[in-house]
Every structure is written in C-alpha cells, then in structure tokens.
ModelCIF file with pLDDT and N, C-alpha, C, O atoms, coordinates in Angstrom:
data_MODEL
#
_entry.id   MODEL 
#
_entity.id                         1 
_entity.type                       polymer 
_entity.pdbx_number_of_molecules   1 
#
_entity_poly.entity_id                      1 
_entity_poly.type                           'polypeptide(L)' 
_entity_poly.nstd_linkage                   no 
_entity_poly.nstd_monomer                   no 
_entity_poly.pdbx_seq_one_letter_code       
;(UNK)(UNK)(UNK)(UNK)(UNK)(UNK)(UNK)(UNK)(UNK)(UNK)(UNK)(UNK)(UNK)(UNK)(UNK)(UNK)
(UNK)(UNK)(UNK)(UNK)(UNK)(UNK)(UNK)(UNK)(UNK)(UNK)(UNK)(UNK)(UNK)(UNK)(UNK)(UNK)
(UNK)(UNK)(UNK)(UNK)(UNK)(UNK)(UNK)(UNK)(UNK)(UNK)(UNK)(UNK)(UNK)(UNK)(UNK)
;
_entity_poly.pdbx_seq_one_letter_code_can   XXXXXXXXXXXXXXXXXXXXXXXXXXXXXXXXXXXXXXXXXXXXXXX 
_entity_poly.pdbx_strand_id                 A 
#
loop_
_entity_poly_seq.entity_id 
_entity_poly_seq.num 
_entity_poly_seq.mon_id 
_entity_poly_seq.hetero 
1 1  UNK n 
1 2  UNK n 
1 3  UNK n 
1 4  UNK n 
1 5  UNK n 
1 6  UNK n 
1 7  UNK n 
1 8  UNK n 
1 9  UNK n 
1 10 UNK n 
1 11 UNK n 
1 12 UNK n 
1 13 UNK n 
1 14 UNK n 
1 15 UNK n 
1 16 UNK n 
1 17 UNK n 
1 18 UNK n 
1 19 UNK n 
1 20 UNK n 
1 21 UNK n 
1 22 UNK n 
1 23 UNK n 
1 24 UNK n 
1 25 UNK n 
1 26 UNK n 
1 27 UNK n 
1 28 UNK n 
1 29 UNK n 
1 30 UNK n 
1 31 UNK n 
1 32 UNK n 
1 33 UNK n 
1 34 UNK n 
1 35 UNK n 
1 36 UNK n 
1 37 UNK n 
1 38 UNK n 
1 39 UNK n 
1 40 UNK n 
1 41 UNK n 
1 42 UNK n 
1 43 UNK n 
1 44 UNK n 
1 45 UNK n 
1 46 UNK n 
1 47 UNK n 
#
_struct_asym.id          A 
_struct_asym.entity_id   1 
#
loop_
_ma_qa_metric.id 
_ma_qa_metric.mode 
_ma_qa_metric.name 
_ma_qa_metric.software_group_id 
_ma_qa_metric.type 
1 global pLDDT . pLDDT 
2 local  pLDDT . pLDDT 
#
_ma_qa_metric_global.metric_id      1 
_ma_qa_metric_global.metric_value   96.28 
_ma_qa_metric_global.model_id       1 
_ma_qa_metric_global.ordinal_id     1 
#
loop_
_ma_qa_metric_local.label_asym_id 
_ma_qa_metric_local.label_comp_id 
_ma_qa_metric_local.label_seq_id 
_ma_qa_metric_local.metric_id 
_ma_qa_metric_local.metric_value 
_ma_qa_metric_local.model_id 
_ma_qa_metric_local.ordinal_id 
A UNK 1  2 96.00 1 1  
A UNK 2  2 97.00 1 2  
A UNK 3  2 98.00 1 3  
A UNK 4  2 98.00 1 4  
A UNK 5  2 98.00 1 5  
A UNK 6  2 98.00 1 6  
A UNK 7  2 98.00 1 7  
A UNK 8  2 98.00 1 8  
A UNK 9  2 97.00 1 9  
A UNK 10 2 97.00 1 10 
A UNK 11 2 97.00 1 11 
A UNK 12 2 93.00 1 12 
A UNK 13 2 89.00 1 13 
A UNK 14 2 90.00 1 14 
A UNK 15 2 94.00 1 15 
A UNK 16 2 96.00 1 16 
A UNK 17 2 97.00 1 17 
A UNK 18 2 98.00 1 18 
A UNK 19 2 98.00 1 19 
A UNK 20 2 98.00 1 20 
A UNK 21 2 98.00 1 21 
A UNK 22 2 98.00 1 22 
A UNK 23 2 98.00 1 23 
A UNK 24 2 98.00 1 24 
A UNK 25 2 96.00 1 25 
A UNK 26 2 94.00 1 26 
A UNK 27 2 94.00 1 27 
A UNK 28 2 91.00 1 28 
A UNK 29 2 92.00 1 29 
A UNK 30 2 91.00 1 30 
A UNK 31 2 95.00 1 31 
A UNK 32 2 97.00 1 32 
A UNK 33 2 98.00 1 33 
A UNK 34 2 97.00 1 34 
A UNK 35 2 97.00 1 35 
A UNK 36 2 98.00 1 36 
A UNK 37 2 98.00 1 37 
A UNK 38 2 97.00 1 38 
A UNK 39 2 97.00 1 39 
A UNK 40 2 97.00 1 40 
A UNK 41 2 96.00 1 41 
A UNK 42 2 97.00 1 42 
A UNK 43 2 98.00 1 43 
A UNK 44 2 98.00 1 44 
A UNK 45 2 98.00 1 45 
A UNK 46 2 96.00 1 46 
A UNK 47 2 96.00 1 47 
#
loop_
_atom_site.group_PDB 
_atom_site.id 
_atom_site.type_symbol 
_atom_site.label_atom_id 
_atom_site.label_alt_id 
_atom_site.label_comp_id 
_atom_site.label_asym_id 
_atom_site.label_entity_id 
_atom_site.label_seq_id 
_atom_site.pdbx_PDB_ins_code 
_atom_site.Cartn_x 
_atom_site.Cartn_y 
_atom_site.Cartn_z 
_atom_site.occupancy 
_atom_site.B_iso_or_equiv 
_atom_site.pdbx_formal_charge 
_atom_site.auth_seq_id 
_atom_site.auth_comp_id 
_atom_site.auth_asym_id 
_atom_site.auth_atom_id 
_atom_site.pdbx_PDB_model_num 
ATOM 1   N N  . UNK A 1 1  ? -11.039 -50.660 -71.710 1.00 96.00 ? 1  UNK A N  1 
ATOM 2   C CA . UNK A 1 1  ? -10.956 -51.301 -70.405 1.00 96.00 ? 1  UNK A CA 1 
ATOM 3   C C  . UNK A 1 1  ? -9.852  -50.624 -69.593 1.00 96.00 ? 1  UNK A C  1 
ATOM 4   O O  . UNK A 1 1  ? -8.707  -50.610 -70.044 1.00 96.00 ? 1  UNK A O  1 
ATOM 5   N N  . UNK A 1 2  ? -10.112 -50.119 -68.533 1.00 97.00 ? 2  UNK A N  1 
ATOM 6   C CA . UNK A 1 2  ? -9.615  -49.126 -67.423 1.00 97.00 ? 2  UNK A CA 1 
ATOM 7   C C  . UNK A 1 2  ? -9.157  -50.327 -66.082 1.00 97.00 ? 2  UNK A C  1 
ATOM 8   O O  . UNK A 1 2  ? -10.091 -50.851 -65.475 1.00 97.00 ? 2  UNK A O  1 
ATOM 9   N N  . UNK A 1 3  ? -7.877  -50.654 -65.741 1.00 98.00 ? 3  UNK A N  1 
ATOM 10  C CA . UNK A 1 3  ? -7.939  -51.051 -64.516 1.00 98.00 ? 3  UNK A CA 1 
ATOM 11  C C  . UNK A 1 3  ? -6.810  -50.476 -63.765 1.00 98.00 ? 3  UNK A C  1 
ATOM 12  O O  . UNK A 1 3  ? -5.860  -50.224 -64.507 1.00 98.00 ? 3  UNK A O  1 
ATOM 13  N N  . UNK A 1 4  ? -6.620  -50.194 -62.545 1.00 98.00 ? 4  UNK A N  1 
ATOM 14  C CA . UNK A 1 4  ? -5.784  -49.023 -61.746 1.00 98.00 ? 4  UNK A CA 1 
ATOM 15  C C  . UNK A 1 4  ? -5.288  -50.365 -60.897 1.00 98.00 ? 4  UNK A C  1 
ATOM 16  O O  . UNK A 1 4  ? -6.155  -51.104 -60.431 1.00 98.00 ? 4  UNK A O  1 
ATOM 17  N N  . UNK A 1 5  ? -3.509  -50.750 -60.652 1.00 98.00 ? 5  UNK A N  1 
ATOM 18  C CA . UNK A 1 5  ? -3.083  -51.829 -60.067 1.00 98.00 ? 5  UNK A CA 1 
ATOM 19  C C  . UNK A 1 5  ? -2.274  -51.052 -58.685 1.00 98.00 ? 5  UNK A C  1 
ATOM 20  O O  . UNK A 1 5  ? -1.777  -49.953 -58.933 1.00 98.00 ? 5  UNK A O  1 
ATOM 21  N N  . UNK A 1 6  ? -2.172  -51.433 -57.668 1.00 98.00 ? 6  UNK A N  1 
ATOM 22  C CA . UNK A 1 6  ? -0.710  -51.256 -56.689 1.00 98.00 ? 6  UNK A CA 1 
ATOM 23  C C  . UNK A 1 6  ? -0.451  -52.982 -56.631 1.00 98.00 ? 6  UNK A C  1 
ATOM 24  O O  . UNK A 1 6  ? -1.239  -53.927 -56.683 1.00 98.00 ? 6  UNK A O  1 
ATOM 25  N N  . UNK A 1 7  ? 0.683   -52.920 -56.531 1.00 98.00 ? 7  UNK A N  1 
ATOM 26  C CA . UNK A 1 7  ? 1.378   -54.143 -55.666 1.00 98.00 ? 7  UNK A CA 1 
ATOM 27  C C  . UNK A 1 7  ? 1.999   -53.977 -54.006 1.00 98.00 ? 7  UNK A C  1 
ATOM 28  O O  . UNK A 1 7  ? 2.965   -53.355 -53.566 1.00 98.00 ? 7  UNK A O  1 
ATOM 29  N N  . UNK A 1 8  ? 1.038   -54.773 -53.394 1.00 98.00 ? 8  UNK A N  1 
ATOM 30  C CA . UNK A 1 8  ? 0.508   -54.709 -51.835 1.00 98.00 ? 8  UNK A CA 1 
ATOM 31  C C  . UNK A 1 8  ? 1.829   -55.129 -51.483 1.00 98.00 ? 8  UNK A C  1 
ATOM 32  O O  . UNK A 1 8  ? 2.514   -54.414 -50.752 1.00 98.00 ? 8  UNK A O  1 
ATOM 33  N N  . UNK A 1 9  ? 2.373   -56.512 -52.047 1.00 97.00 ? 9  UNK A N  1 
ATOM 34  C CA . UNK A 1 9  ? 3.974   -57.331 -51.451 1.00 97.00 ? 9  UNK A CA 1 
ATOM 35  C C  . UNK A 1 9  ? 3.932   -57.890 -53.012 1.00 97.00 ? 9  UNK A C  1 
ATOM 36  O O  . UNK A 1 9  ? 3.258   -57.888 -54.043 1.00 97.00 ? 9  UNK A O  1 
ATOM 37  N N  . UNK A 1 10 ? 5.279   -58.416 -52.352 1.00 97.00 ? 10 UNK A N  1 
ATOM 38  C CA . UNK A 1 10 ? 5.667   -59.352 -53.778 1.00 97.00 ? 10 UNK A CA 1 
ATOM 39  C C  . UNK A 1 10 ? 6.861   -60.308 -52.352 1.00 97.00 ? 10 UNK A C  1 
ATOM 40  O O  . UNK A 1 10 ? 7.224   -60.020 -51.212 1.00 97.00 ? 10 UNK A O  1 
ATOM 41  N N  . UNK A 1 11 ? 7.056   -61.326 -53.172 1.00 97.00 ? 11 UNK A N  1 
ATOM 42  C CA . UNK A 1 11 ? 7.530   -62.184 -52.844 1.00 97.00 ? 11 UNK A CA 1 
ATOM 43  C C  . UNK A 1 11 ? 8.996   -62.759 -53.721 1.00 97.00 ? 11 UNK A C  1 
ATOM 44  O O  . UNK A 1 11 ? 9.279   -62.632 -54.913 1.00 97.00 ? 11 UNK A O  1 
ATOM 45  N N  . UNK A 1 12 ? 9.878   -63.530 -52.424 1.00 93.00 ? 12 UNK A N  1 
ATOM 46  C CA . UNK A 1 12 ? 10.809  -63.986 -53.827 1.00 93.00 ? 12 UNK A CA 1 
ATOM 47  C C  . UNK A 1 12 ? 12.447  -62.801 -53.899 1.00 93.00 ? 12 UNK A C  1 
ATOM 48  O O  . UNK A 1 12 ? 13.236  -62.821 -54.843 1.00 93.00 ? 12 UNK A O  1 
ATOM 49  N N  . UNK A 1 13 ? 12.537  -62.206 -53.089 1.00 89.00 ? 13 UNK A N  1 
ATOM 50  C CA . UNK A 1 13 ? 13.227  -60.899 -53.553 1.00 89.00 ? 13 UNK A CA 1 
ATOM 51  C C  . UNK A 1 13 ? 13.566  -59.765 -54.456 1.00 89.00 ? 13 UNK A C  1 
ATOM 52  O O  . UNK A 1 13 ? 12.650  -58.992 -54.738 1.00 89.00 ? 13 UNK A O  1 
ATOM 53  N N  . UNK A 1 14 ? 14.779  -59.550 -54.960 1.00 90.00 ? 14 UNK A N  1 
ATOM 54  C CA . UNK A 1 14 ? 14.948  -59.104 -55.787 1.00 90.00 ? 14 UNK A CA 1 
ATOM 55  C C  . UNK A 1 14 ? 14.474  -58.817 -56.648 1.00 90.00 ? 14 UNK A C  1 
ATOM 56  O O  . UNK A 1 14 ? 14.200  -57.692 -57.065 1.00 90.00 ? 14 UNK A O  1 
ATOM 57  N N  . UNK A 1 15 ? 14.216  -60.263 -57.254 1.00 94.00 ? 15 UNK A N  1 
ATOM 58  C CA . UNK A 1 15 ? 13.182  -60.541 -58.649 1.00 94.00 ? 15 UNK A CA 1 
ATOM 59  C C  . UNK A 1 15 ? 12.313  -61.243 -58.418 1.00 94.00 ? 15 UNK A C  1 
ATOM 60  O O  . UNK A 1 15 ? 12.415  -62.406 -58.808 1.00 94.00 ? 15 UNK A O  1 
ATOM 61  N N  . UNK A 1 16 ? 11.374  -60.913 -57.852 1.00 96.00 ? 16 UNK A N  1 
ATOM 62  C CA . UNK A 1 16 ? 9.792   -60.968 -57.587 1.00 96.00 ? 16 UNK A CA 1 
ATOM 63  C C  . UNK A 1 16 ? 9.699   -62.563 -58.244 1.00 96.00 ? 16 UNK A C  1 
ATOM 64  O O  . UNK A 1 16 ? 10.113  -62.611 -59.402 1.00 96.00 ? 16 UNK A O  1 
ATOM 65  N N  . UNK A 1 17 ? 9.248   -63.792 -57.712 1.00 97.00 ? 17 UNK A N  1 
ATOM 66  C CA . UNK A 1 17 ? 8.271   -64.720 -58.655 1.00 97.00 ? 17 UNK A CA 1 
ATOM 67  C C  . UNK A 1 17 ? 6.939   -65.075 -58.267 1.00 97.00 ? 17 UNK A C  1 
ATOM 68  O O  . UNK A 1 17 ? 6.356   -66.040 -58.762 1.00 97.00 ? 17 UNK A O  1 
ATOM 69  N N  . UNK A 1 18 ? 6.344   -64.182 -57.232 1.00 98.00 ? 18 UNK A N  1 
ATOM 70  C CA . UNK A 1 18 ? 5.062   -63.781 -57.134 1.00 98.00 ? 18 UNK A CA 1 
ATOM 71  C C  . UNK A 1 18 ? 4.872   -62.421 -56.371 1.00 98.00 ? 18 UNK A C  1 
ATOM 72  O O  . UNK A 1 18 ? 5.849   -61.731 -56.079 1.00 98.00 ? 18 UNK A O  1 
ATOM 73  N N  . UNK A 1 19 ? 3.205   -61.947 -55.964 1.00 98.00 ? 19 UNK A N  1 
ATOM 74  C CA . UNK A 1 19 ? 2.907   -60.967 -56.026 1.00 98.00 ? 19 UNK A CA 1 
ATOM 75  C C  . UNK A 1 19 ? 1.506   -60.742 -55.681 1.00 98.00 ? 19 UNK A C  1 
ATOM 76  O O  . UNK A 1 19 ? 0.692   -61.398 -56.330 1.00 98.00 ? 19 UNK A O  1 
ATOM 77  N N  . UNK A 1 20 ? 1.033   -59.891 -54.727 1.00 98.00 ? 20 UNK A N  1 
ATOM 78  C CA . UNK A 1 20 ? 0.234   -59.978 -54.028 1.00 98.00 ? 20 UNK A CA 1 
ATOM 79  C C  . UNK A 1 20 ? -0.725  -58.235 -54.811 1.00 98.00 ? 20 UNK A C  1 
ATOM 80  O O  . UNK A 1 20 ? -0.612  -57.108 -54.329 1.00 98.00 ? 20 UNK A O  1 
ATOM 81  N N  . UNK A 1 21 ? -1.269  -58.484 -55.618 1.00 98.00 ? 21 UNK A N  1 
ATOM 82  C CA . UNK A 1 21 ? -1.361  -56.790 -55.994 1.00 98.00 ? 21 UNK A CA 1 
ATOM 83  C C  . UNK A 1 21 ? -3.581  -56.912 -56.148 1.00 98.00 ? 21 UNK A C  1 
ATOM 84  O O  . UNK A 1 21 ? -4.456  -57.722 -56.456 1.00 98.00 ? 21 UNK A O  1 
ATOM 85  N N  . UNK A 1 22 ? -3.434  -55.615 -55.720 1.00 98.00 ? 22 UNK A N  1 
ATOM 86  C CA . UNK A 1 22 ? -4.515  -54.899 -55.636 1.00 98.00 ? 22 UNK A CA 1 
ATOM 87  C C  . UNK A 1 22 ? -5.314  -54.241 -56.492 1.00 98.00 ? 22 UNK A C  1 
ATOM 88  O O  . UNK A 1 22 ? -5.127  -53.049 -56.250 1.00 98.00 ? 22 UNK A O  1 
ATOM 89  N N  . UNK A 1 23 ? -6.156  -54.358 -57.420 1.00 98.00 ? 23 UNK A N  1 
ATOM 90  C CA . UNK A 1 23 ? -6.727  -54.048 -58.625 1.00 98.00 ? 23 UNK A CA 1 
ATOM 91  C C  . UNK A 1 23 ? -8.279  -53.451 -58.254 1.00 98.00 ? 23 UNK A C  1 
ATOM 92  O O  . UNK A 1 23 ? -9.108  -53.939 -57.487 1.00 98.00 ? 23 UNK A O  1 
ATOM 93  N N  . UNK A 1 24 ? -8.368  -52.197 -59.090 1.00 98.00 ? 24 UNK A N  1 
ATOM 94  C CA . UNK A 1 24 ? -9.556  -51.404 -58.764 1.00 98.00 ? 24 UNK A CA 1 
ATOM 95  C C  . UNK A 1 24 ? -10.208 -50.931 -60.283 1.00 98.00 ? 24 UNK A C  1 
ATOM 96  O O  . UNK A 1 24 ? -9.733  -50.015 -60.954 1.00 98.00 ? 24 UNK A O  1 
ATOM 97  N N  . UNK A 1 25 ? -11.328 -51.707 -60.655 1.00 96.00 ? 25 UNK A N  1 
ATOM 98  C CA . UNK A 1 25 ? -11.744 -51.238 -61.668 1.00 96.00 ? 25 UNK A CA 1 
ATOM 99  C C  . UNK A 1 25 ? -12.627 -49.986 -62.249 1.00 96.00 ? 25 UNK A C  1 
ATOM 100 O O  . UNK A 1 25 ? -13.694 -49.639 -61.741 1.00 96.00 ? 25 UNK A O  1 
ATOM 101 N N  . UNK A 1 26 ? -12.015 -49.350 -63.406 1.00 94.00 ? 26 UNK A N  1 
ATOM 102 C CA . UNK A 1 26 ? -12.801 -48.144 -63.496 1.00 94.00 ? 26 UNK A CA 1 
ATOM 103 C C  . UNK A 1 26 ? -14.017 -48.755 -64.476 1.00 94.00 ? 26 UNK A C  1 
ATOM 104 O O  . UNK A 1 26 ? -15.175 -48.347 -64.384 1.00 94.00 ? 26 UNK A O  1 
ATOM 105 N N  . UNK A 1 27 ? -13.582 -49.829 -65.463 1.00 94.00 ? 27 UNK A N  1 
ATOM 106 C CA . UNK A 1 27 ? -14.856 -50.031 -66.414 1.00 94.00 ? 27 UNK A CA 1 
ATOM 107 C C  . UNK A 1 27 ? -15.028 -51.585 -65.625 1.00 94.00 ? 27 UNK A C  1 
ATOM 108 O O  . UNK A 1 27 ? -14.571 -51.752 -64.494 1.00 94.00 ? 27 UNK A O  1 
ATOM 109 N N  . UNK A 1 28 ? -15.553 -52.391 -66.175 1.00 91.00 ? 28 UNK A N  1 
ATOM 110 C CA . UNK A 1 28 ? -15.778 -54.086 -65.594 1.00 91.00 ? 28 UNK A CA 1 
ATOM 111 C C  . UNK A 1 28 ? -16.282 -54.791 -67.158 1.00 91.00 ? 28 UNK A C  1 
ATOM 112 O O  . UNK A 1 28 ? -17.419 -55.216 -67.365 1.00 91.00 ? 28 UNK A O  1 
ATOM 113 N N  . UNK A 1 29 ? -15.102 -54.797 -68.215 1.00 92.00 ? 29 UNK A N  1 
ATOM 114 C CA . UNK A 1 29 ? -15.277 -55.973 -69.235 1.00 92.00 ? 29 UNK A CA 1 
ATOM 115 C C  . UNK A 1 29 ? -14.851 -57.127 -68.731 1.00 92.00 ? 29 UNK A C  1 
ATOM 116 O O  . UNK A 1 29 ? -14.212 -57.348 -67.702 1.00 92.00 ? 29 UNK A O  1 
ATOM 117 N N  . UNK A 1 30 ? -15.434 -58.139 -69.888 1.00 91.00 ? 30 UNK A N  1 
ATOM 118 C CA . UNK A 1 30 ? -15.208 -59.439 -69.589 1.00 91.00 ? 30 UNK A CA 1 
ATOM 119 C C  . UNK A 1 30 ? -13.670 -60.062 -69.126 1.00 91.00 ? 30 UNK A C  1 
ATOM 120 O O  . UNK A 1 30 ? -12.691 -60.128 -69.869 1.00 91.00 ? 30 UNK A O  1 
ATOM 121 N N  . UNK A 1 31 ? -13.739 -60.531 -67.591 1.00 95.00 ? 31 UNK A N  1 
ATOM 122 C CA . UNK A 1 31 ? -12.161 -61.036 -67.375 1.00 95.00 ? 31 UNK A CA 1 
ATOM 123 C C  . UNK A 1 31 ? -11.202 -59.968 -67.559 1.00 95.00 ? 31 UNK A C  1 
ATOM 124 O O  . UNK A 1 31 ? -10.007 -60.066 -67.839 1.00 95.00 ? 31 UNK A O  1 
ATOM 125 N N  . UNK A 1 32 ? -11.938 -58.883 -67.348 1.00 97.00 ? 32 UNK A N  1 
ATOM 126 C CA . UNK A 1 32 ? -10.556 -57.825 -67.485 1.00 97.00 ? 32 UNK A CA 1 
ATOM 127 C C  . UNK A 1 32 ? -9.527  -57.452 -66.545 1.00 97.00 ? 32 UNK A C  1 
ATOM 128 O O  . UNK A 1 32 ? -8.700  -56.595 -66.854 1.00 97.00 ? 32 UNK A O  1 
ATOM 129 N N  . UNK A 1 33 ? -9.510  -58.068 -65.341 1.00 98.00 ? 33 UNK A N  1 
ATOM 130 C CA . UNK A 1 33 ? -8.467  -58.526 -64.536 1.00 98.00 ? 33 UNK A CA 1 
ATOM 131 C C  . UNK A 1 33 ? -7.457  -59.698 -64.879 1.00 98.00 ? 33 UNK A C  1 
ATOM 132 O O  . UNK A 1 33 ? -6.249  -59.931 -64.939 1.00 98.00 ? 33 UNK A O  1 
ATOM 133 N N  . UNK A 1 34 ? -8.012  -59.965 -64.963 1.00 97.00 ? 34 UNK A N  1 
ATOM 134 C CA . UNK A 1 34 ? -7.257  -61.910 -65.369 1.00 97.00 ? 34 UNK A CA 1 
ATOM 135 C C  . UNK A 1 34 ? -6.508  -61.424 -67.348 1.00 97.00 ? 34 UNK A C  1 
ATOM 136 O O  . UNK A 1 34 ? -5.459  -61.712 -67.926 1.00 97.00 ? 34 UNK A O  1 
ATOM 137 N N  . UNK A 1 35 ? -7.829  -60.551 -67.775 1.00 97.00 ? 35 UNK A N  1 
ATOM 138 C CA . UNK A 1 35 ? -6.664  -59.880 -69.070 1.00 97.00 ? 35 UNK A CA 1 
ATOM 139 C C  . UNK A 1 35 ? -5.321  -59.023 -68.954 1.00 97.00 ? 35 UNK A C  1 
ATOM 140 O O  . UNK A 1 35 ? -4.270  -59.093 -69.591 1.00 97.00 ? 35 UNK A O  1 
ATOM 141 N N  . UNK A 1 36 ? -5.609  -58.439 -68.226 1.00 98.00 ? 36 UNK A N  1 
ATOM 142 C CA . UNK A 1 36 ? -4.961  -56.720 -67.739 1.00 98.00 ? 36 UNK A CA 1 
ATOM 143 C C  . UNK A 1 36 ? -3.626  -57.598 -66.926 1.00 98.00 ? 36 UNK A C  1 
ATOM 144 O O  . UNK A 1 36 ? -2.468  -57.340 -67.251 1.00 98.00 ? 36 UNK A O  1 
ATOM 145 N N  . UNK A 1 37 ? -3.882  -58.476 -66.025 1.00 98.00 ? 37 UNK A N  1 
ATOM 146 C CA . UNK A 1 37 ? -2.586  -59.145 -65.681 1.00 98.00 ? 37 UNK A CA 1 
ATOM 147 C C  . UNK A 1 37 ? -1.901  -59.895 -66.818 1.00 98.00 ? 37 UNK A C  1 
ATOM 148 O O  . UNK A 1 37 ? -0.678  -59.831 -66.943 1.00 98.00 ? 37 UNK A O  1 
ATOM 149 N N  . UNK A 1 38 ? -2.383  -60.345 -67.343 1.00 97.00 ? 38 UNK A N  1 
ATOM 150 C CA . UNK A 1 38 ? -1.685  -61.310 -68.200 1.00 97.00 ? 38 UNK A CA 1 
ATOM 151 C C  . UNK A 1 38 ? -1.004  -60.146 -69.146 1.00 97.00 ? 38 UNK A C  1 
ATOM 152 O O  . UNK A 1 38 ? 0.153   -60.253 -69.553 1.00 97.00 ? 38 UNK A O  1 
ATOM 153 N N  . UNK A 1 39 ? -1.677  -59.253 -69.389 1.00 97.00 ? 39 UNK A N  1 
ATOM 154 C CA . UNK A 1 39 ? -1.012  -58.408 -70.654 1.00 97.00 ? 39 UNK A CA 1 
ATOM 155 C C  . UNK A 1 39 ? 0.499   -58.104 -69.684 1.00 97.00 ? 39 UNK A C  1 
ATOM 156 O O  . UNK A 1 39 ? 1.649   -58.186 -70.117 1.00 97.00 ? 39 UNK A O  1 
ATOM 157 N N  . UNK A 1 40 ? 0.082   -57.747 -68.301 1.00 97.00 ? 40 UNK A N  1 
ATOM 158 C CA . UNK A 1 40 ? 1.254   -57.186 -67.816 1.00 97.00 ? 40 UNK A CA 1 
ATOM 159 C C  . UNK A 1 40 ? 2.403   -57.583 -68.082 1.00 97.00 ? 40 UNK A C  1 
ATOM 160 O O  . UNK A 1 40 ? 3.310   -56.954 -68.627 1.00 97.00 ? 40 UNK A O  1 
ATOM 161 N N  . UNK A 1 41 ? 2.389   -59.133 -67.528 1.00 96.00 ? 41 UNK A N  1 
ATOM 162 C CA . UNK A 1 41 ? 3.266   -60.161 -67.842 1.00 96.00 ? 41 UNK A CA 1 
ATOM 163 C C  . UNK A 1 41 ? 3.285   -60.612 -66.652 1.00 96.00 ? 41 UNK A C  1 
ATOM 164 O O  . UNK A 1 41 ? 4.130   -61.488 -66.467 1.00 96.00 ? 41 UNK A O  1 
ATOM 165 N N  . UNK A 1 42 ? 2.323   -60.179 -65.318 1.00 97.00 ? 42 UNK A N  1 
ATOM 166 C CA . UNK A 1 42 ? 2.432   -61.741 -64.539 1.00 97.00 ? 42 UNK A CA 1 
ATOM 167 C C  . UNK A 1 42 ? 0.527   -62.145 -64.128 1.00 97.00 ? 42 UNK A C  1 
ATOM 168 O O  . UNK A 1 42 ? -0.257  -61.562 -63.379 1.00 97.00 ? 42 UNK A O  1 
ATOM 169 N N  . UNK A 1 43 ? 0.376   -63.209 -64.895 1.00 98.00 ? 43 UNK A N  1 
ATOM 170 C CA . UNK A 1 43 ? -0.804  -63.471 -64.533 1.00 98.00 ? 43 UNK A CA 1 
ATOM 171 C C  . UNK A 1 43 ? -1.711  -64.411 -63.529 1.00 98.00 ? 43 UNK A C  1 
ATOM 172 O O  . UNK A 1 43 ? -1.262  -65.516 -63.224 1.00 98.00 ? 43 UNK A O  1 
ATOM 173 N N  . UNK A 1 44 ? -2.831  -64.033 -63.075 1.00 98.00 ? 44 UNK A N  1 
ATOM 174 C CA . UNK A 1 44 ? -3.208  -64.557 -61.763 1.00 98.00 ? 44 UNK A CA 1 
ATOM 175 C C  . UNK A 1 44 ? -2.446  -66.079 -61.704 1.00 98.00 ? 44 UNK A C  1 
ATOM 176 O O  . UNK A 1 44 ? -2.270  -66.850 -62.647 1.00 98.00 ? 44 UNK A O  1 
ATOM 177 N N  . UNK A 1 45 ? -2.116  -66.223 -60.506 1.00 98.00 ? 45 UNK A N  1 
ATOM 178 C CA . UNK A 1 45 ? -1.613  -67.857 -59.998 1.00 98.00 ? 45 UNK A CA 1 
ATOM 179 C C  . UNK A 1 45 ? -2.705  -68.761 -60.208 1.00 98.00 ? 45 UNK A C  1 
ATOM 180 O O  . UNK A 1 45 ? -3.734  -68.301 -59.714 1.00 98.00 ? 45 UNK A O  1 
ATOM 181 N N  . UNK A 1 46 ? -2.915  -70.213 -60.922 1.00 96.00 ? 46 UNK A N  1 
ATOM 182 C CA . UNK A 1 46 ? -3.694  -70.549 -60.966 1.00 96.00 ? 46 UNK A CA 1 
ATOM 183 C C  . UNK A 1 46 ? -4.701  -70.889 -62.694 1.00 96.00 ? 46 UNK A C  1 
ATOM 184 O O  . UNK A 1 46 ? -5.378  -71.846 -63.068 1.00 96.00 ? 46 UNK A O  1 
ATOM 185 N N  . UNK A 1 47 ? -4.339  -69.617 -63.319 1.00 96.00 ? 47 UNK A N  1 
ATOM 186 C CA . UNK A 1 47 ? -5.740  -69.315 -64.222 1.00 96.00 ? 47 UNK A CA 1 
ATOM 187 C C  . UNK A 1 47 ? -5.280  -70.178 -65.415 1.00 96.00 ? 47 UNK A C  1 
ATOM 188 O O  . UNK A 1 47 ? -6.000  -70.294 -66.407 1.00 96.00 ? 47 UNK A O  1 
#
C-alpha cells in the first residue's frame, strides 16, 4: 500500500494539534488512508 501525503496547514502552532493534509493514492487497499494516517501518528479527526 502506496500513499503520497503533503500537509496543506496545520493548526495549533508550534506543535501542530491538527492538520489539514492532502493524500494521493498510488494503490487503493482497504481504508488505506484512515491506515496510513494512523500509522503516522495523527489520525483522521473523527474515525
């Protein structure tokens, strides 16, 4: 699973506690956005 991120803004200053980012997939597995964030360590708001 391939996903390519920028972060558009972030919020919060310094130390970011949210984040507005842009995700472009090269493959499309299951939830592999909502995975691929969470692995990051910040995952969608909400999920």
């Amino acid at each position: 699973a391939i996903t390519h991120y920028r972060t558009l803004e972030s919020f919060g200053g310094d130390k970011p506690v949210a984040a507005r980012v842009r995700c472009t997939l090269e493959t499309g597995r299951t939830h592999q956005i909502r995975v691929h964030m969470a692995y990051l360590g910040c995952p969608c708001l909400g999920d």
